[in-house]
PDB file of N, CA and C in Angstrom:
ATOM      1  N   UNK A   1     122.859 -12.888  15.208  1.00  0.00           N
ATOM      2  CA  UNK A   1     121.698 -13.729  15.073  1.00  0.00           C
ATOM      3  C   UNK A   1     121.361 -13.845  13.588  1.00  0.00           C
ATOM      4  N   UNK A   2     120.765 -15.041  13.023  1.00  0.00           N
ATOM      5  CA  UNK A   2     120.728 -14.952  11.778  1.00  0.00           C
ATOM      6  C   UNK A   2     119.533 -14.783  11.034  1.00  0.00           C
ATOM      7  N   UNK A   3     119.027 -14.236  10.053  1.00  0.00           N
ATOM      8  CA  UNK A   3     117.915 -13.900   9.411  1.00  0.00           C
ATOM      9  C   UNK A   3     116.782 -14.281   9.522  1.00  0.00           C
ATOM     10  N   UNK A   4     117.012 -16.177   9.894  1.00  0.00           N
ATOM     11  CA  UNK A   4     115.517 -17.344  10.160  1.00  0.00           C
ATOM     12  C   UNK A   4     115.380 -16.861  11.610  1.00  0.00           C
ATOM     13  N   UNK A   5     116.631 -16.784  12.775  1.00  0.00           N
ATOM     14  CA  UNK A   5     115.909 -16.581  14.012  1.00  0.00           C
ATOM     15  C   UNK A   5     115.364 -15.117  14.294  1.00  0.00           C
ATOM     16  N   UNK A   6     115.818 -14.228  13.726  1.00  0.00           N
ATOM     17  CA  UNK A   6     115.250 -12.639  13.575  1.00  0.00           C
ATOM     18  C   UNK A   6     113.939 -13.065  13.342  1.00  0.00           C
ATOM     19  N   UNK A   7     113.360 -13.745  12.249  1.00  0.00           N
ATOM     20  CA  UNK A   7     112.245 -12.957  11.914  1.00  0.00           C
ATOM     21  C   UNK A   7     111.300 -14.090  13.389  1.00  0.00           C
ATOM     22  N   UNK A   8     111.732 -15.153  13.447  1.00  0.00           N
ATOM     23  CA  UNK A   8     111.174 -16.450  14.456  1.00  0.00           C
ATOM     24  C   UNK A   8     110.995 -15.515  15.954  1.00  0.00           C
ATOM     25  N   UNK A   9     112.085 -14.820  16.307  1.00  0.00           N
ATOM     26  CA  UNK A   9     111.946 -13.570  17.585  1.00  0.00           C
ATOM     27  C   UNK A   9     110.389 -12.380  17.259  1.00  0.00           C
ATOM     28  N   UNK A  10     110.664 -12.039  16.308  1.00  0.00           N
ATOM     29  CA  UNK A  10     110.072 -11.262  15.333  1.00  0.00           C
ATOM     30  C   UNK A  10     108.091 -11.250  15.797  1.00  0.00           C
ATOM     31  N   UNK A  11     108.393 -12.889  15.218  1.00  0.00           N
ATOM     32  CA  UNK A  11     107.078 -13.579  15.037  1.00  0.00           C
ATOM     33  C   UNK A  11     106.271 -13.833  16.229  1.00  0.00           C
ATOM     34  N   UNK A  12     107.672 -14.101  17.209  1.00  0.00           N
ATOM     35  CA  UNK A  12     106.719 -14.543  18.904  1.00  0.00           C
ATOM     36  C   UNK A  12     106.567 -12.841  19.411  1.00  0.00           C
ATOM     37  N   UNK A  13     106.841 -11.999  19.107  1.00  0.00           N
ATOM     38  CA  UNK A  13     106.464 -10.537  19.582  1.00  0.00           C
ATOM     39  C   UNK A  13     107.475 -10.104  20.287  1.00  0.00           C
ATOM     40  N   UNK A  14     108.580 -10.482  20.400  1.00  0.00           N
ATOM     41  CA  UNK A  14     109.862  -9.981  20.957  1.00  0.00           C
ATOM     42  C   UNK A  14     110.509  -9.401  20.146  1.00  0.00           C
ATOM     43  N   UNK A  15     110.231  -8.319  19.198  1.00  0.00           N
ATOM     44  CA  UNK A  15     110.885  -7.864  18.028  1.00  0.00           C
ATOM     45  C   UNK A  15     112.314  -6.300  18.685  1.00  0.00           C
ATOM     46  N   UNK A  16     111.403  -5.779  19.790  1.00  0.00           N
ATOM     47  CA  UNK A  16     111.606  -5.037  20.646  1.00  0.00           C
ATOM     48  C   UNK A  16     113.517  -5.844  20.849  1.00  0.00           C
ATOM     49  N   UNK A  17     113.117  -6.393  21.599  1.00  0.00           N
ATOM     50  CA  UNK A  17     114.953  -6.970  21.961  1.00  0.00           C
ATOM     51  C   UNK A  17     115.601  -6.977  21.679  1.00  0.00           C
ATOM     52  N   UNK A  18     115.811  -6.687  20.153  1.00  0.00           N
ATOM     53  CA  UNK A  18     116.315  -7.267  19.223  1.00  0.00           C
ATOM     54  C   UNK A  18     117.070  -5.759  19.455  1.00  0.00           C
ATOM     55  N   UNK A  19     116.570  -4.361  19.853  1.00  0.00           N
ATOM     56  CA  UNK A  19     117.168  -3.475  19.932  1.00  0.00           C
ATOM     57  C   UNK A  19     118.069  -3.140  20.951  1.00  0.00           C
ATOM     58  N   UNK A  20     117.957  -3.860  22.059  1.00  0.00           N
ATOM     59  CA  UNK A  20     119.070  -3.918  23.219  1.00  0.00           C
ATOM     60  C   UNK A  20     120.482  -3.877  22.915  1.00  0.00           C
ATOM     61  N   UNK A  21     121.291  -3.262  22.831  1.00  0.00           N
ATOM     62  CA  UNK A  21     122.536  -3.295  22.648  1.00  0.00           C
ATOM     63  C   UNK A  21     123.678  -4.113  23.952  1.00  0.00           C
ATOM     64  N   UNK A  22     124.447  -5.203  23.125  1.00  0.00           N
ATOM     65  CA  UNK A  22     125.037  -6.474  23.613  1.00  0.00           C
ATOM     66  C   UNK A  22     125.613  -5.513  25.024  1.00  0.00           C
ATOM     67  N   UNK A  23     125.518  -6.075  26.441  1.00  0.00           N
ATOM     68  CA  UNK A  23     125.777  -5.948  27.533  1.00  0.00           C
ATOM     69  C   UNK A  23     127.211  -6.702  28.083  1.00  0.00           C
ATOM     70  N   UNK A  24     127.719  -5.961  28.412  1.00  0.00           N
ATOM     71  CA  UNK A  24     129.204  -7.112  28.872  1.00  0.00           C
ATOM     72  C   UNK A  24     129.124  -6.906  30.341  1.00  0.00           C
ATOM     73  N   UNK A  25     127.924  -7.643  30.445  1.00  0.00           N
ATOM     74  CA  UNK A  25     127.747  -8.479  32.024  1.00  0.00           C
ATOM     75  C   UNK A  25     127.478  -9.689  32.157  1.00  0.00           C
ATOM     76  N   UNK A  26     128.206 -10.390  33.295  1.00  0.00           N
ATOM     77  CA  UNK A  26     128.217 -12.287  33.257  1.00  0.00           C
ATOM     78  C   UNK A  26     126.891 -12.468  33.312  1.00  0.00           C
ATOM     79  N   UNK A  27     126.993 -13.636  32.351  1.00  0.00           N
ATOM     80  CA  UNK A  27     125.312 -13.682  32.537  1.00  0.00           C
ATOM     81  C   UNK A  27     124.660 -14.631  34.153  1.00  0.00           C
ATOM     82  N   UNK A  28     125.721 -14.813  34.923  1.00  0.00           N
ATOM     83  CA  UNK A  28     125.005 -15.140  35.959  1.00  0.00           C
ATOM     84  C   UNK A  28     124.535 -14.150  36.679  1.00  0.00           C
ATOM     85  N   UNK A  29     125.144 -13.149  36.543  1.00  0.00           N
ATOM     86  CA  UNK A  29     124.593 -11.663  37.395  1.00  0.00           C
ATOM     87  C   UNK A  29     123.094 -11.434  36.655  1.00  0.00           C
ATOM     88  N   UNK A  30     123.153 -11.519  35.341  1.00  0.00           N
ATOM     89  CA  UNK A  30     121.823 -11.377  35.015  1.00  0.00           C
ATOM     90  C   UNK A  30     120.512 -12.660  35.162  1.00  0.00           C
ATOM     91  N   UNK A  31     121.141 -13.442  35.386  1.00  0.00           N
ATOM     92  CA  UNK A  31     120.586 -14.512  35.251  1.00  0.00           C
ATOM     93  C   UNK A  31     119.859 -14.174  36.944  1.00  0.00           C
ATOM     94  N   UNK A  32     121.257 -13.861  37.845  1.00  0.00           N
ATOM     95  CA  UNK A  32     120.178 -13.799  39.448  1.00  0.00           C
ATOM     96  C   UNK A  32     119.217 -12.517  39.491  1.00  0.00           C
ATOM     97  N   UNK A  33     119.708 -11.385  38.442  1.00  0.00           N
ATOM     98  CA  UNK A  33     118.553 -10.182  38.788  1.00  0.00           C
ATOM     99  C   UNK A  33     117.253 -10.405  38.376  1.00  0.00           C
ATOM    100  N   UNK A  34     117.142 -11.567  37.155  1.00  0.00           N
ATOM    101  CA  UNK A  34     116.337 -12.248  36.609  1.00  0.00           C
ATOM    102  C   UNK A  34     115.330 -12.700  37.787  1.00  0.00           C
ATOM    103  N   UNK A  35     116.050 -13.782  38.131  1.00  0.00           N
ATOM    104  CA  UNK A  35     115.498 -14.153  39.293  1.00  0.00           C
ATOM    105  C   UNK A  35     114.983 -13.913  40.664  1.00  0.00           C
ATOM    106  N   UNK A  36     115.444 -12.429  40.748  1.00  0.00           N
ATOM    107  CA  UNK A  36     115.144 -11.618  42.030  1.00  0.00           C
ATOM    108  C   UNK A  36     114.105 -10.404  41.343  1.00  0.00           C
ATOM    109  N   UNK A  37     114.276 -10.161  40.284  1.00  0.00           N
ATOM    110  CA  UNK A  37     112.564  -9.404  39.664  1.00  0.00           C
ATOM    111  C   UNK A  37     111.393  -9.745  40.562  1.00  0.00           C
ATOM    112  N   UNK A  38     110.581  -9.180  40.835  1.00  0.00           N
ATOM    113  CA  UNK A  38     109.322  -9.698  41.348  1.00  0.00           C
ATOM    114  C   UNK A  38     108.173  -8.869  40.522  1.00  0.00           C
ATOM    115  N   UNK A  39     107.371  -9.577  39.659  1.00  0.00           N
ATOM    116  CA  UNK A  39     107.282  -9.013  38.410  1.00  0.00           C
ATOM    117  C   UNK A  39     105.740  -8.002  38.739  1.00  0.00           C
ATOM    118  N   UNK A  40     105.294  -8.621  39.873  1.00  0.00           N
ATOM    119  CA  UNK A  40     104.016  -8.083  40.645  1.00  0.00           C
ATOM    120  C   UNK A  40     104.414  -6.627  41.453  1.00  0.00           C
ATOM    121  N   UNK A  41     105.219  -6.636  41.852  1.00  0.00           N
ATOM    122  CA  UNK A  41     105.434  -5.337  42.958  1.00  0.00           C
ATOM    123  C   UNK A  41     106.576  -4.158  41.732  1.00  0.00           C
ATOM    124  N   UNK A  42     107.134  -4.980  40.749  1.00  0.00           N
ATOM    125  CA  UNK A  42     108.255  -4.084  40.010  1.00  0.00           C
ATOM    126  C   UNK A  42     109.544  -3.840  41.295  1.00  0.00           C
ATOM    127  N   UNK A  43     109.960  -4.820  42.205  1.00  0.00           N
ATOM    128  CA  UNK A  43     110.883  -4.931  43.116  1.00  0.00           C
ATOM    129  C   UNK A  43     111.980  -5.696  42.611  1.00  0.00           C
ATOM    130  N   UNK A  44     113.290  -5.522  43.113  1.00  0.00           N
ATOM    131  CA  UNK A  44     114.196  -6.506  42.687  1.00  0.00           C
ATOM    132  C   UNK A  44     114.957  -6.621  44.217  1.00  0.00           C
ATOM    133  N   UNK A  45     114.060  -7.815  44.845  1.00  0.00           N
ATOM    134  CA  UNK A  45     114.855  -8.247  46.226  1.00  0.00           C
ATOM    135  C   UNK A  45     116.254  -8.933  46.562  1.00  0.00           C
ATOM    136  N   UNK A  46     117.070  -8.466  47.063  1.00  0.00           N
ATOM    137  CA  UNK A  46     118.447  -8.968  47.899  1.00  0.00           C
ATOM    138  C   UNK A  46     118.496  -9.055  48.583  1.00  0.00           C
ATOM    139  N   UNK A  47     119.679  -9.527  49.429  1.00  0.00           N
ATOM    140  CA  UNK A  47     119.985  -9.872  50.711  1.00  0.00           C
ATOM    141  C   UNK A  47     120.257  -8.424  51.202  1.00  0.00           C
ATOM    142  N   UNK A  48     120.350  -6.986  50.781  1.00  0.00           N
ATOM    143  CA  UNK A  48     120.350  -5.764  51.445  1.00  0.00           C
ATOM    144  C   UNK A  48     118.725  -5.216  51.515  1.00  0.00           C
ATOM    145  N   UNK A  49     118.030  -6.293  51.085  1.00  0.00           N
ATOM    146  CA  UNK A  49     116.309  -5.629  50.901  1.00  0.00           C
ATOM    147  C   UNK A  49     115.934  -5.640  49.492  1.00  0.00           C
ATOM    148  N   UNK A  50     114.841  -4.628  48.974  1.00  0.00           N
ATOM    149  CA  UNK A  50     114.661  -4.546  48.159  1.00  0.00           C
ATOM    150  C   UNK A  50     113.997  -3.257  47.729  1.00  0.00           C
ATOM    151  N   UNK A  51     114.185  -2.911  45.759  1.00  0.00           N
ATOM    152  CA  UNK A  51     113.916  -1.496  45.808  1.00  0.00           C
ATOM    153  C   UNK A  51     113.432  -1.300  44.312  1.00  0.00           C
ATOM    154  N   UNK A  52     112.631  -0.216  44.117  1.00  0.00           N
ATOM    155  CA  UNK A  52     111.682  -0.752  43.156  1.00  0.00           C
ATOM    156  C   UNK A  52     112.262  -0.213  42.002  1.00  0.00           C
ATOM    157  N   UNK A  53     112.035  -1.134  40.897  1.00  0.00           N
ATOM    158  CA  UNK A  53     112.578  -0.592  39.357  1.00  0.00           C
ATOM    159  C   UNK A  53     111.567  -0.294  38.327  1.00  0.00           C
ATOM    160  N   UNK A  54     111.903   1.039  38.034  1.00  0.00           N
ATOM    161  CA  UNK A  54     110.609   1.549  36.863  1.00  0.00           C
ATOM    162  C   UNK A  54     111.348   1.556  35.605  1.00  0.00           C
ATOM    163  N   UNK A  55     110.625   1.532  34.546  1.00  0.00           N
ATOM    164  CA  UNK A  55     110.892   1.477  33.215  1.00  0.00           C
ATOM    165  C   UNK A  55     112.150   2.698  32.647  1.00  0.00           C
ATOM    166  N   UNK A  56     112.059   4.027  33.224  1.00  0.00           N
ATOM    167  CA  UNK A  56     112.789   4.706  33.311  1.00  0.00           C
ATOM    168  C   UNK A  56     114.332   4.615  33.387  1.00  0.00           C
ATOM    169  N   UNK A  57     114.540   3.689  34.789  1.00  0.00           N
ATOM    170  CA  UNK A  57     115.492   3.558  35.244  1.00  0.00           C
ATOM    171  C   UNK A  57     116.026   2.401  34.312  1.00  0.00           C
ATOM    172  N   UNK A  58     115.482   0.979  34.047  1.00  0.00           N
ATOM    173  CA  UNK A  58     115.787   0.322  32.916  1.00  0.00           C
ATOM    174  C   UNK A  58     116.270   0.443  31.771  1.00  0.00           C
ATOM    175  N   UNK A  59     115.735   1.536  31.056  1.00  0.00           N
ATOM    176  CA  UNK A  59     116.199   2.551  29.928  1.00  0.00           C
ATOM    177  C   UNK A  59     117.419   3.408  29.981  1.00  0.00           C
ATOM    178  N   UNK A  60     117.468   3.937  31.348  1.00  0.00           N
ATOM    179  CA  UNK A  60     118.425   4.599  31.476  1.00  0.00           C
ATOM    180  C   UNK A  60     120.002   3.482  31.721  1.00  0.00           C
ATOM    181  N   UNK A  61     119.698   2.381  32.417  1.00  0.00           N
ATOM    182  CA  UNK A  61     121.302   1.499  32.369  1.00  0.00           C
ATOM    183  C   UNK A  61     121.099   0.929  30.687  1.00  0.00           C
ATOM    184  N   UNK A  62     119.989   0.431  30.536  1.00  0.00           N
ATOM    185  CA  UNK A  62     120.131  -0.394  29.292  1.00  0.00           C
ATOM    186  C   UNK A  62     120.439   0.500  28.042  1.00  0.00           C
ATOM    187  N   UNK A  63     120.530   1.702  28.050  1.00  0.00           N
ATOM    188  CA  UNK A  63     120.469   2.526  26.762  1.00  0.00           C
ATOM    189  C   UNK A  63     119.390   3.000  25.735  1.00  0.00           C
ATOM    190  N   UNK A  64     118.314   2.759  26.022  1.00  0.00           N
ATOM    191  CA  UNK A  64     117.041   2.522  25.542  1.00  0.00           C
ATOM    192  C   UNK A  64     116.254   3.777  25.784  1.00  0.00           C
ATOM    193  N   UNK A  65     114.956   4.143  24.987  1.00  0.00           N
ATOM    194  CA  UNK A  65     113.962   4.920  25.477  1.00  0.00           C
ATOM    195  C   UNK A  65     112.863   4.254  25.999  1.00  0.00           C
ATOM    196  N   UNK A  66     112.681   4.523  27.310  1.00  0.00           N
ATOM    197  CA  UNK A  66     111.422   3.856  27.682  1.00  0.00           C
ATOM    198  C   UNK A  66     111.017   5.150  28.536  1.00  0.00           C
ATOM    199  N   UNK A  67     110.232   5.869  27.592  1.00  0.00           N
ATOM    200  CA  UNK A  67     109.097   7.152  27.815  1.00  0.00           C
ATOM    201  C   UNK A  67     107.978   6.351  27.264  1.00  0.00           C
ATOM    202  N   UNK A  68     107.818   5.246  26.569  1.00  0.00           N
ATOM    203  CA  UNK A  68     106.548   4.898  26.006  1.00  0.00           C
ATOM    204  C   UNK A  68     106.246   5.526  24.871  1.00  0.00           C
ATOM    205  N   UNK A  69     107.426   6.081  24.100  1.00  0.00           N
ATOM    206  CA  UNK A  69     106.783   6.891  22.654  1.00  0.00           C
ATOM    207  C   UNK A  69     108.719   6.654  21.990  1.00  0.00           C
ATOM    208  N   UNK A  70     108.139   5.607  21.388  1.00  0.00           N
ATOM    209  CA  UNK A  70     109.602   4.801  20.499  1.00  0.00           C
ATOM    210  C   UNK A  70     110.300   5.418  19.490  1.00  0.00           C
ATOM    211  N   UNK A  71     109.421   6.201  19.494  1.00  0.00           N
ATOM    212  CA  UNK A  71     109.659   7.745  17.925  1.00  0.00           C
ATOM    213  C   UNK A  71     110.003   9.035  18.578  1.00  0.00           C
ATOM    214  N   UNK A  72     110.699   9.385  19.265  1.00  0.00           N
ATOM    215  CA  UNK A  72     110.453  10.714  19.889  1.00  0.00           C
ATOM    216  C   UNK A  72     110.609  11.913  19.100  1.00  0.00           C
ATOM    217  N   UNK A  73     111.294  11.465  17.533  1.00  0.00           N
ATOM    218  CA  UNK A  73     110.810  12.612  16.704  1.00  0.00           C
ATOM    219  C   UNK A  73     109.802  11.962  15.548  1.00  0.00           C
ATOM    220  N   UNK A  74     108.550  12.710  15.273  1.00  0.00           N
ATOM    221  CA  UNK A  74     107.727  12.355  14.704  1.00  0.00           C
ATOM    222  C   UNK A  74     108.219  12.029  12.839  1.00  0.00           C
ATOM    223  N   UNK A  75     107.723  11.267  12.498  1.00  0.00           N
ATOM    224  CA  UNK A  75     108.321  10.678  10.980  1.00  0.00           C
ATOM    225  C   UNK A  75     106.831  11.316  10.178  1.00  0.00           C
ATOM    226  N   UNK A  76     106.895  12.284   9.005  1.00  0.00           N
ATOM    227  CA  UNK A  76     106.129  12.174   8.018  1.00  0.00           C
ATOM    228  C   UNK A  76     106.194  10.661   6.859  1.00  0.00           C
ATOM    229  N   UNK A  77     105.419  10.308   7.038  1.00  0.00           N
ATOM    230  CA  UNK A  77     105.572   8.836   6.135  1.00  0.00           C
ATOM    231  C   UNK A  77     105.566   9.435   4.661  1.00  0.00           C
ATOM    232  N   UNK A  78     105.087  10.370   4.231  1.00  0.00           N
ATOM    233  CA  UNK A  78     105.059  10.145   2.727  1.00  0.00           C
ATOM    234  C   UNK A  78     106.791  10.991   2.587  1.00  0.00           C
ATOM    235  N   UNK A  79     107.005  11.745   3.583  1.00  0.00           N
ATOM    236  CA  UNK A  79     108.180  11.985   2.858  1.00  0.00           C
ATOM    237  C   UNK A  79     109.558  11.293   3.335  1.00  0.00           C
ATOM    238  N   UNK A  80     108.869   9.723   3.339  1.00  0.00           N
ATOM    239  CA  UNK A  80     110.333   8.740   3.230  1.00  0.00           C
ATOM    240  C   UNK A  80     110.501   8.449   2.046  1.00  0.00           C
ATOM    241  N   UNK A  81     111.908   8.254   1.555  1.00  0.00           N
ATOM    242  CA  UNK A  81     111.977   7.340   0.465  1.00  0.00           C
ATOM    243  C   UNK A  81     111.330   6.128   0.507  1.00  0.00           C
ATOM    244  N   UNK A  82     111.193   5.609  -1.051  1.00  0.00           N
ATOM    245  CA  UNK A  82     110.738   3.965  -0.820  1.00  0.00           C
ATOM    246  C   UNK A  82     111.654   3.141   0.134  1.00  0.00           C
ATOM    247  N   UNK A  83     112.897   3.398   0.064  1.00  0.00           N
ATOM    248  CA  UNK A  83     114.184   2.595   0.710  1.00  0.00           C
ATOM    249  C   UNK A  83     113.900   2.870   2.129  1.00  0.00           C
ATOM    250  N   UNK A  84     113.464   4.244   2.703  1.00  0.00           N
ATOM    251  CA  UNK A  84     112.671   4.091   3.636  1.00  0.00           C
ATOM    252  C   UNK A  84     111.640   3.450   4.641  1.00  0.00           C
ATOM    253  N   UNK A  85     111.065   3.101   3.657  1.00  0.00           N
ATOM    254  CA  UNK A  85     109.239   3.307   3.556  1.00  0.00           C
ATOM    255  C   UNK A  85     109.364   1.764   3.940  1.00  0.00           C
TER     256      UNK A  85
END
């Protein structure tokens, strides 16, 4: 992605995504889980039923931390470098 649409993602508050690491699944498979989300109940219905998906479990296929604490080791800010900082 290139620098103008980074920061344009950035800007609409999807900055988050940007950390997902590229998935090698068709995107019609994602495209129907998309579509079978039910964004009210946290269900993802099929033709075998349906069964509920928590943030946890999301994190855990997608590679991600989703405990709700994005830092899980705490950063002293003054002792970053500027290149840091």
């Amino acid at each position: 992605m290139s620098n103008e649409k980074k920061i344009i993602v950035r800007n609409l508050g999807f900055g988050g995504l940007m950390h997902i690491p590229p998935l090698r699944v068709h995107h019609k498979i994602l495209k129907e889980l998309a579509n079978s989300f039910k964004l009210g109940k946290n269900t993802v219905e099929t033709g075998y039923g349906s069964f509920r998906v928590r943030p946890r479990t999301i994190g855990a296929a997608l590679g991600l931390n989703a405990s709700g604490d994005l830092l899980p080791q705490k950063v002293n800010y003054k002792d970053l470098s500027e290149d840091n900082k």
